[in-house]
N, C-alpha and C. Protein backbone atom coordinates (compact mmCIF):
# COMPACT_ATOMS: atom_id res chain seq x y z
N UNK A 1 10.76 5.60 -6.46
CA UNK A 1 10.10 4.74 -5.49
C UNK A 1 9.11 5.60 -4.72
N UNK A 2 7.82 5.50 -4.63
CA UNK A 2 6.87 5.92 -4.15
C UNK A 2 6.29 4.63 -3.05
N UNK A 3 6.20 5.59 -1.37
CA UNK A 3 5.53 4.63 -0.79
C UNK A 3 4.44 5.35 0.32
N UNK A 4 3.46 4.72 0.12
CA UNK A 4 1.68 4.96 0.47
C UNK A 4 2.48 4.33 2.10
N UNK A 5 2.65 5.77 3.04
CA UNK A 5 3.34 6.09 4.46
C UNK A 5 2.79 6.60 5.35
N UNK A 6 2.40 5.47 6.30
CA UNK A 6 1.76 6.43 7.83
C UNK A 6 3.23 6.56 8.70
N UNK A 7 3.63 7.93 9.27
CA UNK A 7 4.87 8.04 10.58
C UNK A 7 4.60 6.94 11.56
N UNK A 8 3.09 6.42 11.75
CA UNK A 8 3.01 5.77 13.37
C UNK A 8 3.29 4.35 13.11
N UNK A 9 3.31 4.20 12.17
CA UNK A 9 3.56 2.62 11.32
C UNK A 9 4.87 1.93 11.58
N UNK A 10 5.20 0.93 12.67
CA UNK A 10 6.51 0.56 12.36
C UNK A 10 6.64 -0.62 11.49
N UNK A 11 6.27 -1.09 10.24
CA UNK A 11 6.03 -1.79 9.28
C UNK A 11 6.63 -0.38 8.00
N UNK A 12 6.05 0.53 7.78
CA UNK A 12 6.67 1.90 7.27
C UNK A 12 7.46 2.55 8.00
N UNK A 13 8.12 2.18 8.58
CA UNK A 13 9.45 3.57 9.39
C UNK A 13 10.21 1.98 9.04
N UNK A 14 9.98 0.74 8.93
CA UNK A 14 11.27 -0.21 8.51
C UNK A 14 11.34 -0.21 7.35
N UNK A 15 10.46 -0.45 6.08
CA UNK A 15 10.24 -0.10 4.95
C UNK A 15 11.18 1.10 4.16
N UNK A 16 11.10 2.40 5.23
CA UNK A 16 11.90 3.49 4.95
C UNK A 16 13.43 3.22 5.31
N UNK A 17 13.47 2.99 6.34
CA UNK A 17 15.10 2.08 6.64
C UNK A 17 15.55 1.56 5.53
N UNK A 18 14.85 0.57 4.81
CA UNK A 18 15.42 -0.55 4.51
C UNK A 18 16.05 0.34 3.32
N UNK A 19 15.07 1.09 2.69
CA UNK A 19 15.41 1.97 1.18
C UNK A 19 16.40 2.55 1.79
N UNK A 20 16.44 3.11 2.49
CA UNK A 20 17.82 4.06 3.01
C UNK A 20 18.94 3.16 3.06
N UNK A 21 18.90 2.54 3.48
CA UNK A 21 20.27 1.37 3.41
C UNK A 21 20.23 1.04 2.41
N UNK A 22 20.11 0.73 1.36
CA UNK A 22 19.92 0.62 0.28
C UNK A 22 20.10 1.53 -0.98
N UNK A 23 20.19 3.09 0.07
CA UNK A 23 20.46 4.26 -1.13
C UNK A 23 19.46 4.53 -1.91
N UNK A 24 18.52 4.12 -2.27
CA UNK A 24 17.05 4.58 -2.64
C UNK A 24 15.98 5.32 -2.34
N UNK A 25 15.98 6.51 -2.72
CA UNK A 25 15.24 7.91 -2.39
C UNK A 25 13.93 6.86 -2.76
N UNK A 26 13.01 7.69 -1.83
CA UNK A 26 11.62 7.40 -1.71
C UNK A 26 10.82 8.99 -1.82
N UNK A 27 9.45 8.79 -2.48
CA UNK A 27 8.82 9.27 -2.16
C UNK A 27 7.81 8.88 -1.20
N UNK A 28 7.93 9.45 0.13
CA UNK A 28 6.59 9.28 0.96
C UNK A 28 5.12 10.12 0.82
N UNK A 29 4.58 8.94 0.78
CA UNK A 29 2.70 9.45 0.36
C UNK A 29 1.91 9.65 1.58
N UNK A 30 1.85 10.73 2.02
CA UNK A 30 1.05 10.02 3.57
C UNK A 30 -0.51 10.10 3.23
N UNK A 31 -1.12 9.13 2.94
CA UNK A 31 -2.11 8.77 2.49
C UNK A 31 -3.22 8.98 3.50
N UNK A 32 -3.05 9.05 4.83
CA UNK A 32 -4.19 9.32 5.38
C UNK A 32 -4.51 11.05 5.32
N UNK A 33 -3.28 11.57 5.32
CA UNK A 33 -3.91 12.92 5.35
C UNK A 33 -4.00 13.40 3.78
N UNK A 34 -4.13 12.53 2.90
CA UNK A 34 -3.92 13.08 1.05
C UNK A 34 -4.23 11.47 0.28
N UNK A 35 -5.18 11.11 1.25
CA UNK A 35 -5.84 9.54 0.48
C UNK A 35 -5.78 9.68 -1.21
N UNK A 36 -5.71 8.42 -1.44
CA UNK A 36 -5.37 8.19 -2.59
C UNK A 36 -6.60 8.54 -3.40
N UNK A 37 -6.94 9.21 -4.52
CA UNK A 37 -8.15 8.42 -5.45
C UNK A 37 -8.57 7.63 -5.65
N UNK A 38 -9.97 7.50 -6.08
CA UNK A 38 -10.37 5.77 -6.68
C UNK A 38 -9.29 5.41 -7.51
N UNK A 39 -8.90 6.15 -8.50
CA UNK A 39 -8.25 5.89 -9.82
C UNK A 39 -6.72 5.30 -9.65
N UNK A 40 -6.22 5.71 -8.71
CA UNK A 40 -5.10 5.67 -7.89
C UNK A 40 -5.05 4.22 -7.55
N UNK A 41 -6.38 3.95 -6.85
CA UNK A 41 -6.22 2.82 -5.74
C UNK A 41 -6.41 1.52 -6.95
N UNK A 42 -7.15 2.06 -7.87
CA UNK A 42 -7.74 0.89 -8.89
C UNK A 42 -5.79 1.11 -9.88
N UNK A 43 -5.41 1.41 -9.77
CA UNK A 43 -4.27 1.68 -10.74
C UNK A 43 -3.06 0.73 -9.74
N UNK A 44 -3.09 1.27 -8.59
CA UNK A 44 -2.43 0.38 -7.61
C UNK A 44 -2.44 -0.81 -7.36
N UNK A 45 -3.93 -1.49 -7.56
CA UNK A 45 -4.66 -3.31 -7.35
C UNK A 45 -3.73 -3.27 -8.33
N UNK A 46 -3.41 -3.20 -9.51
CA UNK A 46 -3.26 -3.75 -10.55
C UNK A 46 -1.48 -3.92 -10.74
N UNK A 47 -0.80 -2.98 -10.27
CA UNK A 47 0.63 -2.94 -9.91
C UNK A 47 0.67 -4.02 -8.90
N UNK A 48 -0.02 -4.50 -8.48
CA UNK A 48 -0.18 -5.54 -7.03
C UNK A 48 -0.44 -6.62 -7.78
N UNK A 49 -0.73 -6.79 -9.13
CA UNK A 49 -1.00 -7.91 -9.90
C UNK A 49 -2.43 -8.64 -9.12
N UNK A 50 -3.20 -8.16 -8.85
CA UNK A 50 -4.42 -8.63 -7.99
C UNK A 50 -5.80 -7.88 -8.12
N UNK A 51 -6.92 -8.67 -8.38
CA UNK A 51 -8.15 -8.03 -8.77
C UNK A 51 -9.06 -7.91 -7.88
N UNK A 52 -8.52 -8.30 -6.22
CA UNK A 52 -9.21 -8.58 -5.45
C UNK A 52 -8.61 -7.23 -3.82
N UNK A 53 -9.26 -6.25 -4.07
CA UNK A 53 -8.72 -5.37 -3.01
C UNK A 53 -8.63 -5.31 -1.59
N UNK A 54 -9.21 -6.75 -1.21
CA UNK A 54 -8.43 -7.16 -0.10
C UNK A 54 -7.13 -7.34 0.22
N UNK A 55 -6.62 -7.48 -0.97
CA UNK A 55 -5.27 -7.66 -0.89
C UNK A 55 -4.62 -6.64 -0.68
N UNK A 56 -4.82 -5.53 -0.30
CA UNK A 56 -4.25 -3.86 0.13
C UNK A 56 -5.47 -3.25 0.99
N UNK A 57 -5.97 -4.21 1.57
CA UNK A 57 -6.82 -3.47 2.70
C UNK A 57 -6.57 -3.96 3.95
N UNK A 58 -6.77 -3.05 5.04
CA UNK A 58 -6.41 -3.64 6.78
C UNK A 58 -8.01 -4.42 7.22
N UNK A 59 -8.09 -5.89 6.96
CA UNK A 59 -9.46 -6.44 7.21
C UNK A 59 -9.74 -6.49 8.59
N UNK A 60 -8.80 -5.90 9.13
CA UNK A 60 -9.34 -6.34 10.96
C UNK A 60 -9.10 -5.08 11.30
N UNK A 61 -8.85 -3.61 10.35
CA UNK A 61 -9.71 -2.49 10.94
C UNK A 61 -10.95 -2.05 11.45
N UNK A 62 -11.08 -1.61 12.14
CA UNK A 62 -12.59 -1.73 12.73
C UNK A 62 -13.44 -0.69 12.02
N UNK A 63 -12.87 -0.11 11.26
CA UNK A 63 -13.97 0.66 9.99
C UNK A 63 -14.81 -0.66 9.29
N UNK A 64 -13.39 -1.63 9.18
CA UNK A 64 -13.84 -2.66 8.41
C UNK A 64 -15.61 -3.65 8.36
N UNK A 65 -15.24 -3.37 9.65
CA UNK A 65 -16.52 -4.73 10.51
C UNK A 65 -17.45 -3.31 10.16
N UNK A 66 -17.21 -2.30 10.93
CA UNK A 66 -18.16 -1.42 10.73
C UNK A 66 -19.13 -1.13 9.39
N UNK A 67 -18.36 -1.33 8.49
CA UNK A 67 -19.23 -0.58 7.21
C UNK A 67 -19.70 -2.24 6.82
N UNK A 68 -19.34 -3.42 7.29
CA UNK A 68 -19.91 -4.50 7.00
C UNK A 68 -19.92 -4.85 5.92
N UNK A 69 -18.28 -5.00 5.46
CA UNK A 69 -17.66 -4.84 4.23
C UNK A 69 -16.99 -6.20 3.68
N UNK A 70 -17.11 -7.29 4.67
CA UNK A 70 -17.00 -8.71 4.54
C UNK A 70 -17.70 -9.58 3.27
N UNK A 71 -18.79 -8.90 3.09
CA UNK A 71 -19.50 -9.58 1.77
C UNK A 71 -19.86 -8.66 0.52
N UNK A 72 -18.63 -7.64 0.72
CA UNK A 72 -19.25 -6.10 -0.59
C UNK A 72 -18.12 -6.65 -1.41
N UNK A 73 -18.74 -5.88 -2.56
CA UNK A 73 -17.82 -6.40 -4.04
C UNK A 73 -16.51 -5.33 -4.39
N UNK A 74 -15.89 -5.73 -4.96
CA UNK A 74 -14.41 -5.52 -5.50
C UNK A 74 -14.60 -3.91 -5.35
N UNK A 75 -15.80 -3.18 -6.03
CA UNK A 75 -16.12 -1.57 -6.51
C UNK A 75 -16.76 -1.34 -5.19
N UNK A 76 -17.31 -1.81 -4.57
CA UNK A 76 -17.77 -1.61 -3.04
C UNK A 76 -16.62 -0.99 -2.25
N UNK A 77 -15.23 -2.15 -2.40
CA UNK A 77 -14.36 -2.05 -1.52
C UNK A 77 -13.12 -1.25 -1.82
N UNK A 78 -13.24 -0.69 -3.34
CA UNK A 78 -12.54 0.17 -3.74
C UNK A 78 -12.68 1.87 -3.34
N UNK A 79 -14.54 1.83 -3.61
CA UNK A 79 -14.69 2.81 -2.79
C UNK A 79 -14.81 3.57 -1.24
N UNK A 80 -14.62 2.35 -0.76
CA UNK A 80 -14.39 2.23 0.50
C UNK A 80 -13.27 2.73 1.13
N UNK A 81 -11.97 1.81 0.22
CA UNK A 81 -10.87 2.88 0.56
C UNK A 81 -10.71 4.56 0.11
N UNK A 82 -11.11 4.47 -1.00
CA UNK A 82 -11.15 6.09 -1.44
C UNK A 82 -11.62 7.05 -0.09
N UNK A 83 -12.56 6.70 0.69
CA UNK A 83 -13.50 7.28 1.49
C UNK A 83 -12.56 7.37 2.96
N UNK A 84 -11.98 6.31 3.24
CA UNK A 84 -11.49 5.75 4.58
C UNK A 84 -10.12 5.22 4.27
N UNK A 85 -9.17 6.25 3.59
CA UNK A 85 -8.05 5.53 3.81
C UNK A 85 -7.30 4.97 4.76
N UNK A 86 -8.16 4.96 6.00
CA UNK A 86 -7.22 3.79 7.08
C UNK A 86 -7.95 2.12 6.80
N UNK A 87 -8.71 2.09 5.80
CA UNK A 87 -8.60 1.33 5.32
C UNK A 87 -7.37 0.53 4.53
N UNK A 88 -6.28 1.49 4.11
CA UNK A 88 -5.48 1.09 2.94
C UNK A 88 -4.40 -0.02 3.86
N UNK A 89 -3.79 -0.53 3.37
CA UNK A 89 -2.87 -1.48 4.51
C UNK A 89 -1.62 -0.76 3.56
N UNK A 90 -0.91 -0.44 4.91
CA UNK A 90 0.24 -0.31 4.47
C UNK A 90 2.17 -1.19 5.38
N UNK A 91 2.75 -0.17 4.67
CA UNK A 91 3.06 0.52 3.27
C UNK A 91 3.16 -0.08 2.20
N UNK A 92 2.14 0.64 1.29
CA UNK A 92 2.82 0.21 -0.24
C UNK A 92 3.72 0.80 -1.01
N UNK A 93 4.47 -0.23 -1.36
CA UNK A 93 5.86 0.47 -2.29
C UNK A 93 5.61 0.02 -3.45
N UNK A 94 5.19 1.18 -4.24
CA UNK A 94 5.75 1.37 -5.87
C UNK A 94 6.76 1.53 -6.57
N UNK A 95 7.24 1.05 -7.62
CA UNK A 95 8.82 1.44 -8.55
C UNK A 95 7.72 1.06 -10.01
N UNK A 96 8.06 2.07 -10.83
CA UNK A 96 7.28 1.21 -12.35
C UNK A 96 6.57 1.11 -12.07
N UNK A 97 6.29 -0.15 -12.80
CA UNK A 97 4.78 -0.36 -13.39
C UNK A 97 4.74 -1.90 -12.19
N UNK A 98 5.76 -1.60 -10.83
CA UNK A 98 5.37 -2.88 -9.97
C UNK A 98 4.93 -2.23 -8.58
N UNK A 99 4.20 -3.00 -7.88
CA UNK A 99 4.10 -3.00 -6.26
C UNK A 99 4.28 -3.86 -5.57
N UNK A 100 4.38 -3.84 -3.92
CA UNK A 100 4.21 -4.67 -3.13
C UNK A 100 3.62 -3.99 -1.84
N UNK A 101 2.78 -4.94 -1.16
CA UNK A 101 2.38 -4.19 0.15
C UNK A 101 3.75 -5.26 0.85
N UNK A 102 4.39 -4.21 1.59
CA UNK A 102 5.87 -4.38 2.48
C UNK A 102 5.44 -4.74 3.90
N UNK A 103 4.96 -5.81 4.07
CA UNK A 103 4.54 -6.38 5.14
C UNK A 103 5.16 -7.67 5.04
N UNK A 104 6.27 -8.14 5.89
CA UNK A 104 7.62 -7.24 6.19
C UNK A 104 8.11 -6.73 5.43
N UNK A 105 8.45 -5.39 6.15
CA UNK A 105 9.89 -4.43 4.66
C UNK A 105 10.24 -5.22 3.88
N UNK A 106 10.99 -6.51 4.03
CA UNK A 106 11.72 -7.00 3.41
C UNK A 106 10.63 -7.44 1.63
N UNK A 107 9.66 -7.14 1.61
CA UNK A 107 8.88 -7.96 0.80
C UNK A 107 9.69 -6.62 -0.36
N UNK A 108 10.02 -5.42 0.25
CA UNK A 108 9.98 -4.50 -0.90
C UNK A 108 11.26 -4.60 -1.62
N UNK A 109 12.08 -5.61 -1.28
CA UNK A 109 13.65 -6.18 -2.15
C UNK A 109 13.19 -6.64 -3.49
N UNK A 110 12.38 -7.15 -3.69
CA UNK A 110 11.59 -7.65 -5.30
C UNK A 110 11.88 -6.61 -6.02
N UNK A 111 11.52 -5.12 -5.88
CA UNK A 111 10.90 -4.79 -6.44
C UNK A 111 12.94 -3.88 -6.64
N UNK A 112 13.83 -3.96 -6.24
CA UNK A 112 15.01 -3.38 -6.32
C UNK A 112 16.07 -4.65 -6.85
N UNK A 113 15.58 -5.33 -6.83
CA UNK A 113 16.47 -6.96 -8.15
C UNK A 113 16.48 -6.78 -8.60
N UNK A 114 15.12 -5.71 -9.39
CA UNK A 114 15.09 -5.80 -11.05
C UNK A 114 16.09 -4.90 -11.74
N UNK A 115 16.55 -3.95 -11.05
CA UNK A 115 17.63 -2.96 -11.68
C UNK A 115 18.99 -3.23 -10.54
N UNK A 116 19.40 -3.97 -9.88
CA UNK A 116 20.62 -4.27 -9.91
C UNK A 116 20.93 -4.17 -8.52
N UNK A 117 20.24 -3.40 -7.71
CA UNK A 117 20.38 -2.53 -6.33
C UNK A 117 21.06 -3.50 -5.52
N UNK A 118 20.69 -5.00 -5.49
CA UNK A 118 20.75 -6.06 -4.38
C UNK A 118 22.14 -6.71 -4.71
């Protein structure tokens, strides 16, 4: 279990709870200080089952409005996060070949059904 982790995040410090109760070692990514790659982030949309990278971005960051990123395209906004990972919304939790952005923790139980955990 790999999860894309800011410390100041209490959306990620419950996320981490929840795996811990749960008995599930995590790897924490702290992505702002070791941002992800493009390749990463484009590898990630896709574990998210989604082609649209809003769907793992913080749209009411104020980088957001700033770079005036409301009408840029999919590769616009991919590189965007590469550049500004407080762009990335977190936490995302990986297992396999699945993700979820854990907004609430609880979203990241999906992804521990599949092998028995729950």
């Amino acid at each position: 279990m790999v999860v894309w982790y800011n410390p100041r995040c209490s959306k990620c410090q419950g996320a981490a709870e929840l795996l811990a109760a749960y008995g599930v070692p995590a790897h924490r990514v702290l992505y702002l200080e070791n941002p992800p790659p493009r390749t990463e982030i484009v590898r990630v949309l896709a574990l998210l089952g989604t082609t649209d990278p809003r769907g793992m971005m913080r749209i009411r960051e104020p980088r957001y409005v700033e770079l005036g990123l409301a009408d840029a395209s999919a590769d616009e906004l991919v590189d965007a996060m590469a550049q500004y990972p407080e762009l990335v919304e977190r936490p995302i939790v990986i297992r396999g070949d699945r993700a979820v952005v854990a907004r609430p923790p609880e979203l990241l139980l999906s992804l521990l059904e599949t092998d028995g955990v729950q």
